[in-house]
Protein backbone atom coordinates (compact mmCIF):
# COMPACT_ATOMS: atom_id res chain seq x y z
CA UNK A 1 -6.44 22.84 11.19
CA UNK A 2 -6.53 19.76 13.27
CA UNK A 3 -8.42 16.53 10.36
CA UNK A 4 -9.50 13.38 11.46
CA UNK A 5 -7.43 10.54 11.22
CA UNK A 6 -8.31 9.07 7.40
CA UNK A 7 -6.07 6.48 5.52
CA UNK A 8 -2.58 8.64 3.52
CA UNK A 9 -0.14 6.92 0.93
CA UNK A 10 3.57 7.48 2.46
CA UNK A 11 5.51 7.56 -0.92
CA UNK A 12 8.72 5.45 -0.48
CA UNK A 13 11.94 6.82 -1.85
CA UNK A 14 13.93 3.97 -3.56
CA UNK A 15 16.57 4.29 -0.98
CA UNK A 16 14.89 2.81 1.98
CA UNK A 17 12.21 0.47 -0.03
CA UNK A 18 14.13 -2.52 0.63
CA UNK A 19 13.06 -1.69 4.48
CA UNK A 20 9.96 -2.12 3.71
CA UNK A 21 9.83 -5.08 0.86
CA UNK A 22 10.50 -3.21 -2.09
CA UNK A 23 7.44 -1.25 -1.60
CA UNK A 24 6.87 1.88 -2.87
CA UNK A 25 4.01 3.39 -1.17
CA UNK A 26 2.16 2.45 2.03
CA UNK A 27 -0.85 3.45 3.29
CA UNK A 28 -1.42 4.65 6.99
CA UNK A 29 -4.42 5.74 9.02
CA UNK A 30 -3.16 9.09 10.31
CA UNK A 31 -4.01 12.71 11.33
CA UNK A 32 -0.69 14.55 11.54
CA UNK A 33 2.79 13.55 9.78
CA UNK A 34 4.46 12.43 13.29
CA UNK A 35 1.40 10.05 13.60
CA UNK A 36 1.81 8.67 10.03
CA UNK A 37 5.89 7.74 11.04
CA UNK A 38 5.14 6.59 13.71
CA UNK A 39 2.59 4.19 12.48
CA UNK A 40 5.05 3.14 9.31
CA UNK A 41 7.71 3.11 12.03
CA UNK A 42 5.70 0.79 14.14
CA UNK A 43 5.14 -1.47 10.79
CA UNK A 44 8.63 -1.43 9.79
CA UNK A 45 10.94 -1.10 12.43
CA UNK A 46 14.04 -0.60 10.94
CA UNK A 47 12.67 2.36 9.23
CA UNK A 48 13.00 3.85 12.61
CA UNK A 49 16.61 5.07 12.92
CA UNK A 50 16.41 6.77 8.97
CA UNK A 51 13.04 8.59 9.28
CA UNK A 52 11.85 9.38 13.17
CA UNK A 53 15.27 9.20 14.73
CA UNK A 54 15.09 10.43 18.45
CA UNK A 55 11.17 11.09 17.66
CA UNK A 56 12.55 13.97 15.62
CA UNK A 57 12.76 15.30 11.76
CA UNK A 58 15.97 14.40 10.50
CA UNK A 59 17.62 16.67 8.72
CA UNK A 60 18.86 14.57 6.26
CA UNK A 61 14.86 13.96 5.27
CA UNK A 62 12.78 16.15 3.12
CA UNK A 63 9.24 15.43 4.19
CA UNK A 64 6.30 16.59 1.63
CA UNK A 65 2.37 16.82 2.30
CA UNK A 66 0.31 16.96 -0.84
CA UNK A 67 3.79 19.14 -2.41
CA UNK A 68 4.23 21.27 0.29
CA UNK A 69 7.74 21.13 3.09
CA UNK A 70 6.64 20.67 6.67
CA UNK A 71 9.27 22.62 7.41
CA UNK A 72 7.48 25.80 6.44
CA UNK A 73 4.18 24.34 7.77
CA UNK A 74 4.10 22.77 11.56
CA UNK A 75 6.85 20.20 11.09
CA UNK A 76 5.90 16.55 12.21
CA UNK A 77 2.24 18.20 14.03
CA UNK A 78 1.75 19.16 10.37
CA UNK A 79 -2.10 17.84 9.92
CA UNK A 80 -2.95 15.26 6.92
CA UNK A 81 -6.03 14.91 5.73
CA UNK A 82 -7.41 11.48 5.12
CA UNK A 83 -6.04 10.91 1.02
CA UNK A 84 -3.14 13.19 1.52
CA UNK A 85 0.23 12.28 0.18
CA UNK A 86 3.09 12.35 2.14
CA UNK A 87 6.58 12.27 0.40
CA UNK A 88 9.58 11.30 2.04
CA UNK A 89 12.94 12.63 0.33
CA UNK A 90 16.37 12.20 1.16
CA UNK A 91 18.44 14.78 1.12
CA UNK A 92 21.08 14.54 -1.44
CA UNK A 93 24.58 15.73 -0.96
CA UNK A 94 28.08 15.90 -3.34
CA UNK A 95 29.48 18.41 -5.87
């Protein structure tokens, strides 16, 4: 289900905050998850390489809408609804 575009908080892991000021949420006026990076993306540039490289979903990026993975949804065409949440996590590696 396709929702119009409406205003969703990105949640900003502290990882890449100090790309964006320290922040740790922004808001974006989006419809699908690809539109909301590419709108924070287009606000913060050098958010670009860590969290839309290649237009793509990293795999090295977890990305949540209102708790669930996009990965078991439709990816970045995943729809948001205007309020949604969307969560970016970083993967975390080691043993």
């Amino acid at each position: 289900m396709k929702y119009a575009r409406g205003v969703s908080t990105v949640r900003i892991p502290p990882v890449l905050r100090p790309e964006i000021g320290g922040r740790r949420s922004v808001d974006v006026d989006a419809s699908t998850v690809r539109d909301a990076l590419e709108r924070l993306v287009g606000d913060f540039p050098s958010l670009g390489p860590r969290v839309l490289p290649d237009g793509t979903l990293p795999a090295f990026v977890n990305i949540f809408v209102d708790g669930d993975d996009v990965r078991m949804l439709d990816g970045l065409d995943t729809s948001v609804r205007p309020e949604s949440t969307i969560l970016l996590l970083p993967a975390v590696a080691g043993g």
